[in-house]
Protein backbone atom coordinates (compact mmCIF):
# COMPACT_ATOMS: atom_id res chain seq x y z
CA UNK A 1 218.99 28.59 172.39
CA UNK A 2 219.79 31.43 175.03
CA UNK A 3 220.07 35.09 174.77
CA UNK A 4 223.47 36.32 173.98
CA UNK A 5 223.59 38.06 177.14
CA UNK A 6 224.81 34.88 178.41
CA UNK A 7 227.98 34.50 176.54
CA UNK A 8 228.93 38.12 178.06
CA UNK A 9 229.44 37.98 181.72
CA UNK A 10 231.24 40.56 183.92
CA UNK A 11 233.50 38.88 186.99
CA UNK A 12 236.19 37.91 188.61
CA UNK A 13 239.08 36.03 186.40
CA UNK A 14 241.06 34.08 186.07
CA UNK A 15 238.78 31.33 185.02
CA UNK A 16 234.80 31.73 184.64
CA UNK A 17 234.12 28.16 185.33
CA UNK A 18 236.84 28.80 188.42
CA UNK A 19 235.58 31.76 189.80
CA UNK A 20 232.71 33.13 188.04
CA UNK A 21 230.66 29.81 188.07
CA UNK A 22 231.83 28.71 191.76
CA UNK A 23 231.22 32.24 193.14
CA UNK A 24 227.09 32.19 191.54
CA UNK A 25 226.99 29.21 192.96
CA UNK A 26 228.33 30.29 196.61
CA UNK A 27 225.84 33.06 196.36
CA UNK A 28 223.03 30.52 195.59
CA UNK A 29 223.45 28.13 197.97
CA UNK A 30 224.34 30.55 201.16
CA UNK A 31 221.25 32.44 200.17
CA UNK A 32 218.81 29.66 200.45
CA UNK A 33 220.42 28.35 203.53
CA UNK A 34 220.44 31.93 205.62
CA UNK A 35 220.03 29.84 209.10
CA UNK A 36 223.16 27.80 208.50
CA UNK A 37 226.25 28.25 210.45
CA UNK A 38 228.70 26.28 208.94
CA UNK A 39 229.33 25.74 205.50
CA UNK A 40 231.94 23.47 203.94
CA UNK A 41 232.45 22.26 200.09
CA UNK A 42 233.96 19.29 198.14
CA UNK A 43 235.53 20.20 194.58
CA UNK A 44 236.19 17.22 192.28
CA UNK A 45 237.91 16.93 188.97
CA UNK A 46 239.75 19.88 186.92
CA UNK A 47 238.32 22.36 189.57
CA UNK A 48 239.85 20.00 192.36
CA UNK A 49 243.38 19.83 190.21
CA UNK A 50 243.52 23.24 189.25
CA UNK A 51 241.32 25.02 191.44
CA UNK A 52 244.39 26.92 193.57
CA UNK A 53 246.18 27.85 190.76
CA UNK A 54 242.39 29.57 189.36
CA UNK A 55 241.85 30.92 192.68
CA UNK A 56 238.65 29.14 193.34
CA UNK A 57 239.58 28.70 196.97
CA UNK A 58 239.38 32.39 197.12
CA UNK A 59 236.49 32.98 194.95
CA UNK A 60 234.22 30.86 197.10
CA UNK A 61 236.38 32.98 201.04
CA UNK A 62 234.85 35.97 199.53
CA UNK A 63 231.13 34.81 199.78
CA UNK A 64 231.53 32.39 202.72
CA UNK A 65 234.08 33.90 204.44
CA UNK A 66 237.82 32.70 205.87
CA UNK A 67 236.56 30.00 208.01
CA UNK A 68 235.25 27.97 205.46
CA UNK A 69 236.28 24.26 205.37
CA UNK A 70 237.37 23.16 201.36
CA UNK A 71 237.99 19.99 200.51
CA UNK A 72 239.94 19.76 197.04
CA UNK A 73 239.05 15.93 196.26
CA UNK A 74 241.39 14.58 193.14
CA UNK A 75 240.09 11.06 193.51
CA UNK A 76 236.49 11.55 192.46
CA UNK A 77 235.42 12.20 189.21
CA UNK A 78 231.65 12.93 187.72
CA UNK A 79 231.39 11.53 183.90
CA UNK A 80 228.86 14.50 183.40
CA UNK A 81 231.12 17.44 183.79
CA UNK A 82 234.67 17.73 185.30
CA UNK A 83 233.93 20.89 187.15
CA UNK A 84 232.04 19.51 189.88
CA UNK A 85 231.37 21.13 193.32
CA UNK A 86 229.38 19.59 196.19
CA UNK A 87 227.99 22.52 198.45
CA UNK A 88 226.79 21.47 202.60
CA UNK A 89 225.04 24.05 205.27
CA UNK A 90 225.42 22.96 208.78
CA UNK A 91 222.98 24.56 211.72
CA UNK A 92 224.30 23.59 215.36
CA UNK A 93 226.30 21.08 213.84
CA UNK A 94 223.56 19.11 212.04
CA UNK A 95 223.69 18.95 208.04
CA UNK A 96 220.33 20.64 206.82
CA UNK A 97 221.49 20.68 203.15
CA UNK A 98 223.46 19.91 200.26
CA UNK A 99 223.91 20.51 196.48
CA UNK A 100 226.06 18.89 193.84
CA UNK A 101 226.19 21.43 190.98
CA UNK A 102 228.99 21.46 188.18
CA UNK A 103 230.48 24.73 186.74
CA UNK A 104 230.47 24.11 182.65
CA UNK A 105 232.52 26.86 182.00
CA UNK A 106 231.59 30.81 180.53
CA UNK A 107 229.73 30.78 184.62
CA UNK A 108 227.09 28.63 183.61
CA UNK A 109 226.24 25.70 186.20
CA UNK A 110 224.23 22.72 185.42
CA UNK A 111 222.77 20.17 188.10
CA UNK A 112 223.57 16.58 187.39
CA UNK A 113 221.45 14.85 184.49
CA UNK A 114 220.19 18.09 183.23
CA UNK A 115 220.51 19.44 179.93
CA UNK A 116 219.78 22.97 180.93
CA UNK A 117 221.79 25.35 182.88
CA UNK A 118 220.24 25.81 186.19
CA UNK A 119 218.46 29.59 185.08
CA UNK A 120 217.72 28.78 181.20
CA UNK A 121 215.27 31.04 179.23
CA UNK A 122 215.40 29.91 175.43
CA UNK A 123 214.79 32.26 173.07
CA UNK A 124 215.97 31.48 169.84
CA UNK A 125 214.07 28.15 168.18
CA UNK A 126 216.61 28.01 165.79
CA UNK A 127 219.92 26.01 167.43
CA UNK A 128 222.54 25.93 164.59
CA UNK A 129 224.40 28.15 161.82
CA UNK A 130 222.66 26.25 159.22
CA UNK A 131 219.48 26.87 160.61
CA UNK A 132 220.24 30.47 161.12
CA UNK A 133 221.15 30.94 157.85
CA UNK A 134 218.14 29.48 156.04
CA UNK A 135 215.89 31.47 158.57
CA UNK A 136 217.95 34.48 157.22
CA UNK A 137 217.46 33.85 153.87
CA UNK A 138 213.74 32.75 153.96
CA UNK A 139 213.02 36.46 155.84
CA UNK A 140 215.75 38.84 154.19
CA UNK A 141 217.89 39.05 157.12
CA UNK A 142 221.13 39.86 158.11
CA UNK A 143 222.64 38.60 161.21
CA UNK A 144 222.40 41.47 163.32
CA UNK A 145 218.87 41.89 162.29
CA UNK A 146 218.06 37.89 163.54
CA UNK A 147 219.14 38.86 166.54
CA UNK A 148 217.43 42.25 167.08
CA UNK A 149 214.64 40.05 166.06
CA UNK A 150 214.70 37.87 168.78
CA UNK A 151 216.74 39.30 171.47
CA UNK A 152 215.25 42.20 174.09
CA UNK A 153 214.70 45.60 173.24
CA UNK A 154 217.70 46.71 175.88
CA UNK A 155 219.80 44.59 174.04
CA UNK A 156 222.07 47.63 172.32
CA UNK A 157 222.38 48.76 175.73
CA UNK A 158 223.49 45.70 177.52
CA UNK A 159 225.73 45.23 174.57
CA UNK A 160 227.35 48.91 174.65
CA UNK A 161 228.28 47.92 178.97
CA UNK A 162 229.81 45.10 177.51
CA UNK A 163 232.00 46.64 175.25
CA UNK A 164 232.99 49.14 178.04
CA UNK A 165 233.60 46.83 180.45
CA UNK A 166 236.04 45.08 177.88
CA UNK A 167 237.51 48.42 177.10
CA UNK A 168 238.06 49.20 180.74
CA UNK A 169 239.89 45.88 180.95
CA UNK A 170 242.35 46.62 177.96
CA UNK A 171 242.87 50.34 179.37
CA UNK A 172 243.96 48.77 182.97
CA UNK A 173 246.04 46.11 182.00
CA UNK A 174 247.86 48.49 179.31
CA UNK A 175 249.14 50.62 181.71
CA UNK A 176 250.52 48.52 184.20
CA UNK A 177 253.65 46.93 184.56
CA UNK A 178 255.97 44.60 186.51
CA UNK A 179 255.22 40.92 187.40
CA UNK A 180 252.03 39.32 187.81
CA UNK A 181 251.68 39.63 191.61
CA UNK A 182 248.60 36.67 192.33
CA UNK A 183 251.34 34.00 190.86
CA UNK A 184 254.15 34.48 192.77
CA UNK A 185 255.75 30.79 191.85
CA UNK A 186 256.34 31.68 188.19
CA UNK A 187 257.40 34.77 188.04
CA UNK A 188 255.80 36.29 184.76
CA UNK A 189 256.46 39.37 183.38
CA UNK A 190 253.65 41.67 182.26
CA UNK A 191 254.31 42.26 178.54
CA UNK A 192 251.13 44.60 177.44
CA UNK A 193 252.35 47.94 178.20
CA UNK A 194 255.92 47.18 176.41
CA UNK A 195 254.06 46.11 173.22
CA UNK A 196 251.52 49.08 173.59
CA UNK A 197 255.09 51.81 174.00
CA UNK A 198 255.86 50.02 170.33
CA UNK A 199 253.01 50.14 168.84
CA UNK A 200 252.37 53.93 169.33
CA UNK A 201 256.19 54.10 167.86
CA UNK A 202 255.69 52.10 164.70
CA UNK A 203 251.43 52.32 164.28
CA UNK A 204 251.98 48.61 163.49
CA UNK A 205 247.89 47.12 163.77
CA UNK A 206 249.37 43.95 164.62
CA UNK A 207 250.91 44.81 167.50
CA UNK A 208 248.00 47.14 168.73
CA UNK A 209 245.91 43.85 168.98
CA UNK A 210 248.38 42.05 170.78
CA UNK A 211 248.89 44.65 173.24
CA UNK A 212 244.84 44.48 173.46
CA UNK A 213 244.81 41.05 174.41
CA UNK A 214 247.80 40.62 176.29
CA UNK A 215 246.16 43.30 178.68
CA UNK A 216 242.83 41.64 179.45
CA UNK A 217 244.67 38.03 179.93
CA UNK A 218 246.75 39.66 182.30
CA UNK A 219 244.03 41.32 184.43
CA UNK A 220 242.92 38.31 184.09
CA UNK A 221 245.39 36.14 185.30
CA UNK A 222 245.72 38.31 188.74
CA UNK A 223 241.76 37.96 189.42
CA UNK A 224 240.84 41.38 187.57
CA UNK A 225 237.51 41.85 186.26
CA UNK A 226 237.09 41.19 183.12
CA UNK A 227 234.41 39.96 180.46
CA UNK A 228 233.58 35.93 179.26
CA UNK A 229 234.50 36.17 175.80
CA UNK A 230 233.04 33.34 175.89
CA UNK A 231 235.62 32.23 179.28
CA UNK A 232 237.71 34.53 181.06
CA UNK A 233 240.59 32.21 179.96
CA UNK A 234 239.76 33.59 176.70
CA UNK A 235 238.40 37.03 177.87
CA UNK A 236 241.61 38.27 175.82
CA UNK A 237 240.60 37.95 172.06
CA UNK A 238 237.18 39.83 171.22
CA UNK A 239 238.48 43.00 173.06
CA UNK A 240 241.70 43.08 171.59
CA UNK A 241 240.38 43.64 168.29
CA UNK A 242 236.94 45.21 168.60
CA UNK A 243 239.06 47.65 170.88
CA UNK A 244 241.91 48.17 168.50
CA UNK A 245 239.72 48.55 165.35
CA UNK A 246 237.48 51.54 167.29
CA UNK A 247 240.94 52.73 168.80
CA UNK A 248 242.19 53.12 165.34
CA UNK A 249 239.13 54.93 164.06
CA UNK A 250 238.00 52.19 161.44
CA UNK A 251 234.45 52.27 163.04
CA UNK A 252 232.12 53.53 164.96
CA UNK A 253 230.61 52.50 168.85
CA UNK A 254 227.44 51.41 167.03
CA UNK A 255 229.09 49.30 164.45
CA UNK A 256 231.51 47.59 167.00
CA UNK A 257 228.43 47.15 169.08
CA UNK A 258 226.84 45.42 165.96
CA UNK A 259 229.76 43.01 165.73
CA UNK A 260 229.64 41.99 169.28
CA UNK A 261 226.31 40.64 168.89
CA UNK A 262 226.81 39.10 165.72
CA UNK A 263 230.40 37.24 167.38
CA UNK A 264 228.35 36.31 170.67
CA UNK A 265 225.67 34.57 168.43
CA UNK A 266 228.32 31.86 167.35
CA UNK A 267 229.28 31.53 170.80
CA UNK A 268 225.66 30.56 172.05
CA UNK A 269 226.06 28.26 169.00
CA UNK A 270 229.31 26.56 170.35
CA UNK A 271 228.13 26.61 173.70
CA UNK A 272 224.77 24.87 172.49
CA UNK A 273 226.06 22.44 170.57
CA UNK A 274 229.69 22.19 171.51
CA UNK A 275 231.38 23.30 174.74
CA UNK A 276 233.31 26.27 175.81
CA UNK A 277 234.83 24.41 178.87
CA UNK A 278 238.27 23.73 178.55
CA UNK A 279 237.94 20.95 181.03
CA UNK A 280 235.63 19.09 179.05
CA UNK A 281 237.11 19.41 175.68
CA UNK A 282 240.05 21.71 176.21
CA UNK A 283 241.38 24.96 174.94
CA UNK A 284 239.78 24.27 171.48
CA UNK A 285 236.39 25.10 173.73
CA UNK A 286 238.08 28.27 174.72
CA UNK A 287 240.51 30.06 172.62
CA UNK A 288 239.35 28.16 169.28
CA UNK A 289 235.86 29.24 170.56
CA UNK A 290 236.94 33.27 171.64
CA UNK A 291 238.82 33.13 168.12
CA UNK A 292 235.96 32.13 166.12
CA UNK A 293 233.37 34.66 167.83
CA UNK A 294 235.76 37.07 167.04
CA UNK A 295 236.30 36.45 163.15
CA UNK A 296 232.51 37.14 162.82
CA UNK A 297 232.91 40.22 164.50
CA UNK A 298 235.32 41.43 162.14
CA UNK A 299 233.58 40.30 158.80
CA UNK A 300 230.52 41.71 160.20
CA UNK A 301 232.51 44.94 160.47
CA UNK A 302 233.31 44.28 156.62
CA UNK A 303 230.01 44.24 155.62
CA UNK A 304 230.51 40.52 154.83
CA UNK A 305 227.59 38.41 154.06
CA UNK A 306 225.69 35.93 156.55
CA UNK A 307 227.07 33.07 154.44
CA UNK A 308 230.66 34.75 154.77
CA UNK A 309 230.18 35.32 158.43
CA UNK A 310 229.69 31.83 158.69
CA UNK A 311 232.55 30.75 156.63
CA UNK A 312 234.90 32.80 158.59
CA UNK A 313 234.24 31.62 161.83
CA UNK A 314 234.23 27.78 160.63
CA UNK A 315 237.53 28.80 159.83
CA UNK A 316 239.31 29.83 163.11
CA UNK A 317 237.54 27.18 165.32
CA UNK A 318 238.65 24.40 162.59
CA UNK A 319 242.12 25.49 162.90
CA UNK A 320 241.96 25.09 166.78
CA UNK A 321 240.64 21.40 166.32
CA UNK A 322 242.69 19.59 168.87
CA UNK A 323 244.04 22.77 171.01
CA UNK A 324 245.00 20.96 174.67
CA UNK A 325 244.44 22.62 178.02
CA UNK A 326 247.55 22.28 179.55
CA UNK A 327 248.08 25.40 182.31
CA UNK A 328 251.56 25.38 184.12
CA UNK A 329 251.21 24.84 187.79
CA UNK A 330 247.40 25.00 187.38
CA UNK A 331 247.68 29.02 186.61
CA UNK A 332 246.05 30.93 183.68
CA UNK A 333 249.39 32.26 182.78
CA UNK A 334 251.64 29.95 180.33
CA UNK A 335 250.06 29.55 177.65
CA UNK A 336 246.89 31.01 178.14
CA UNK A 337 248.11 35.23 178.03
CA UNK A 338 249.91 34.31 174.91
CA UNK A 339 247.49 32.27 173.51
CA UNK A 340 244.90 34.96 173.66
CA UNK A 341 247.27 37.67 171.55
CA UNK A 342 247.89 34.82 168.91
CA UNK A 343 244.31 34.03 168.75
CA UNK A 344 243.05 37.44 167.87
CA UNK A 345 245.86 37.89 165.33
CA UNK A 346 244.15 34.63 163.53
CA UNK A 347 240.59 35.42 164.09
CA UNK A 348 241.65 38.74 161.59
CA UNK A 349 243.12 36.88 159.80
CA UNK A 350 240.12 34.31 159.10
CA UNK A 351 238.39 36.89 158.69
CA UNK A 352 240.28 38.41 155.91
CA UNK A 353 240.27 34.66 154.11
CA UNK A 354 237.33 34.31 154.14
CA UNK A 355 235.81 37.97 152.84
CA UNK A 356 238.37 37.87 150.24
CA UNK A 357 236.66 34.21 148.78
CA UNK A 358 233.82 33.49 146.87
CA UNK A 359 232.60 31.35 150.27
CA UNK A 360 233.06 28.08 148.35
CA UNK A 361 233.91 25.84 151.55
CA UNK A 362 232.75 21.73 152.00
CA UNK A 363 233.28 22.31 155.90
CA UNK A 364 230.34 24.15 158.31
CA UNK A 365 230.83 25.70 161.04
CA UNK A 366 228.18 23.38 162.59
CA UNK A 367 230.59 20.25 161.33
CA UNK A 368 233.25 21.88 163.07
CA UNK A 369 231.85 22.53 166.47
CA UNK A 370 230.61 18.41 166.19
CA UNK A 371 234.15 17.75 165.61
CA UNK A 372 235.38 19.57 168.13
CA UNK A 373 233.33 17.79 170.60
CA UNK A 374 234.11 14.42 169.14
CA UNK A 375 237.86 15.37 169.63
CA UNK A 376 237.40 16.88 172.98
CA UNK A 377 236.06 13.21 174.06
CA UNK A 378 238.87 11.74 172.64
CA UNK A 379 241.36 13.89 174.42
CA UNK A 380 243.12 12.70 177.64
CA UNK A 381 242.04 14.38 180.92
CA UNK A 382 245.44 14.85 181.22
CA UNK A 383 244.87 17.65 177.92
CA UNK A 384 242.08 19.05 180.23
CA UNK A 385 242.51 21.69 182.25
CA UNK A 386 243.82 19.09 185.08
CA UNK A 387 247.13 21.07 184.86
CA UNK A 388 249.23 17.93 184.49
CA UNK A 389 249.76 17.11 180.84
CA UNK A 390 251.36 18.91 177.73
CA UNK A 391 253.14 21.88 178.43
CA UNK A 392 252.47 21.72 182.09
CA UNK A 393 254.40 18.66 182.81
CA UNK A 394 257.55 20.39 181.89
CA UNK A 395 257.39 22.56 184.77
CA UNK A 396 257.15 21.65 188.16
């Protein structure tokens, strides 16, 4: 399994497998082809469907430039990942190379057949929670410890950037207001700083962490930067309530930075098992994903044990089992901003269920992220991220 550091990327939103994976791509390919003077690409699948409304078009202008030629192809589809994107370098009109790479979502890109993402470095020999747990157990270790164990010794600082970059995010989209300017066919109204005006009025939690979220998914939505959490369609969740419980003076920098790492090791675990693309498996991948990473950060701010940690975030990705990917007029706005405040509302909330049992459960967390794939293949394309099924057929 990777490093953590992979779950947490800094870029461009609104979607990492959009933007984030398309642009490291870009950057690839136009770097190993510096005598080329042309370059055009082919997008297939979701990132064909939806890749206007994500602003992929634009992600991959800003490292080719305005004159390059984009095909958006709806007709072919790869069985191996939706997100697929076909790169070609011209040089006095002659092809002189190409590359087929798919974008699997969190801006991780995998070549066809391969099992590994393109710049893989494992470093964990353990690969799921049950694993993890009985390595835990065997060596008297918490969590956090496991992964000081394995991870880099700049990990704490890597981790600390994170969390400011995520606070950053919160602290800009707070304070802004108006509509949502990069999606000018839906008119949507920015909502965080209203929420924030009420929450500083009634000192209701609740509404602190919706405000939280509702800020990053809306930076998000108009191509802010912001932080995979583990997508930026789900970028939303962890900071709203790691940011709201340090806001609130519950804990300290070190101990939020402690629960980061402890809610990006169950995302390497979805990822590695599971999927965080909502175009493979939709929004279960994403939100259900975000939400679950996020209810281990908060027991692990409880003080919960490994075994609780576990149960919690079994919890909020079970009861995302089935979550579609449905964005109106291919945009990350409706549902995804609102889905992102009601996700970290649950991920406390599965938190809280779970610290308060006695961790008596029949369902993993590694039976759950097997189910969720199993259901993710049994979803219609139309469920995702193709932007034309479920809620987004309703609006045209």
């Amino acid at each position: 399994m990777e490093s953590i550091r992979k779950i947490f990327q800094v870029g461009y939103g609104p979607s990492s497998s959009h933007t984030i994976g398309p642009t490291k791509a870009a950057t690839i390919f136009k770097e190993k082809n510096k005598e080329a003077d042309k370059f055009t690409v082919d997008l297939y699948g979701s990132i064909a469907l939806t890749g206007k409304g994500h602003l992929t078009d634009k992600a991959l202008y800003r490292v080719f430039g305005e004159d390059l030629e984009i095909k958006f192809d709806f007709d072919t589809h790869y069985d191996f990942h939706p997100n697929g994107l076909k790169f070609y370098a011209y040089k006095e009109g002659k092809l002189i190379d190409e590359w087929l790479i798919f974008s699997i979502g969190g801006g991780e890109l995998k070549e066809l057949g391969h099992k590994e993402t393109i710049d893989c470095k494992e470093i964990y020999e353990q690969t799921t929670f049950n694993e993890i747990l009985e390595y835990c157990k065997e060596h008297h270790l918490s969590l956090f410890e496991y992964i000081i164990k394995h991870e880099d010794k700049d990990i704490l600082e890597f981790a600390k950037g994170i969390l400011k970059a995520m606070f950053d995010s919160v602290e800009r989209g707070r304070n802004k207001e108006g509509k949502l300017s990069a999606q000018n066919k839906l008119f949507v109204k920015r909502k965080s700083k209203e929420y924030y005006d009420r929450y500083k009025k009634s000192g209701d939690f609740d509404v602190l962490v919706m405000s939280n979220a509702l800020a990053v998914a809306e930076e998000n939505a108009e191509g802010g930067t912001v932080v995979t959490a583990p997508t930026c369609g789900s970028s939303g969740v962890m900071p709203g309530v790691l940011k709201a419980y340090y806001d609130t003076k519950r804990f300290s920098l070190d101990e939020i930075v402690r629960a980061l790492l402890v809610g990006g090791l169950v995302g390497n675990l979805i990822k590695t098992n599971g999927s965080i693309s909502g175009a493979e498996v939709g929004c279960q991948g994403e939100i259900g994903s975000a939400c679950s990473m996020t209810a281990a950060a908060v027991l692990q701010l409880f003080g919960a044990s490994n075994d609780i940690i576990e149960y919690g975030a079994e919890i909020a990705l079970e009861h995302h089992l089935g979550l579609t990917c449905d964005p109106v007029l291919g945009y990350v706005l409706i549902p995804c901003i609102e889905r992102n405040a009601i996700a970290a509302l649950r991920a406390i909330d599965a938190a809280k269920y779970a610290y308060l049992s006695d961790g008596t459960h029949y369902i993993t967390f590694d039976m759950a992220v097997n189910s969720m794939m199993e259901t993710g293949k049994d979803l219609k394309a139309e469920y995702k991220e193709t932007g034309i099924g479920g809620l987004a057929k309703h609006i045209k």
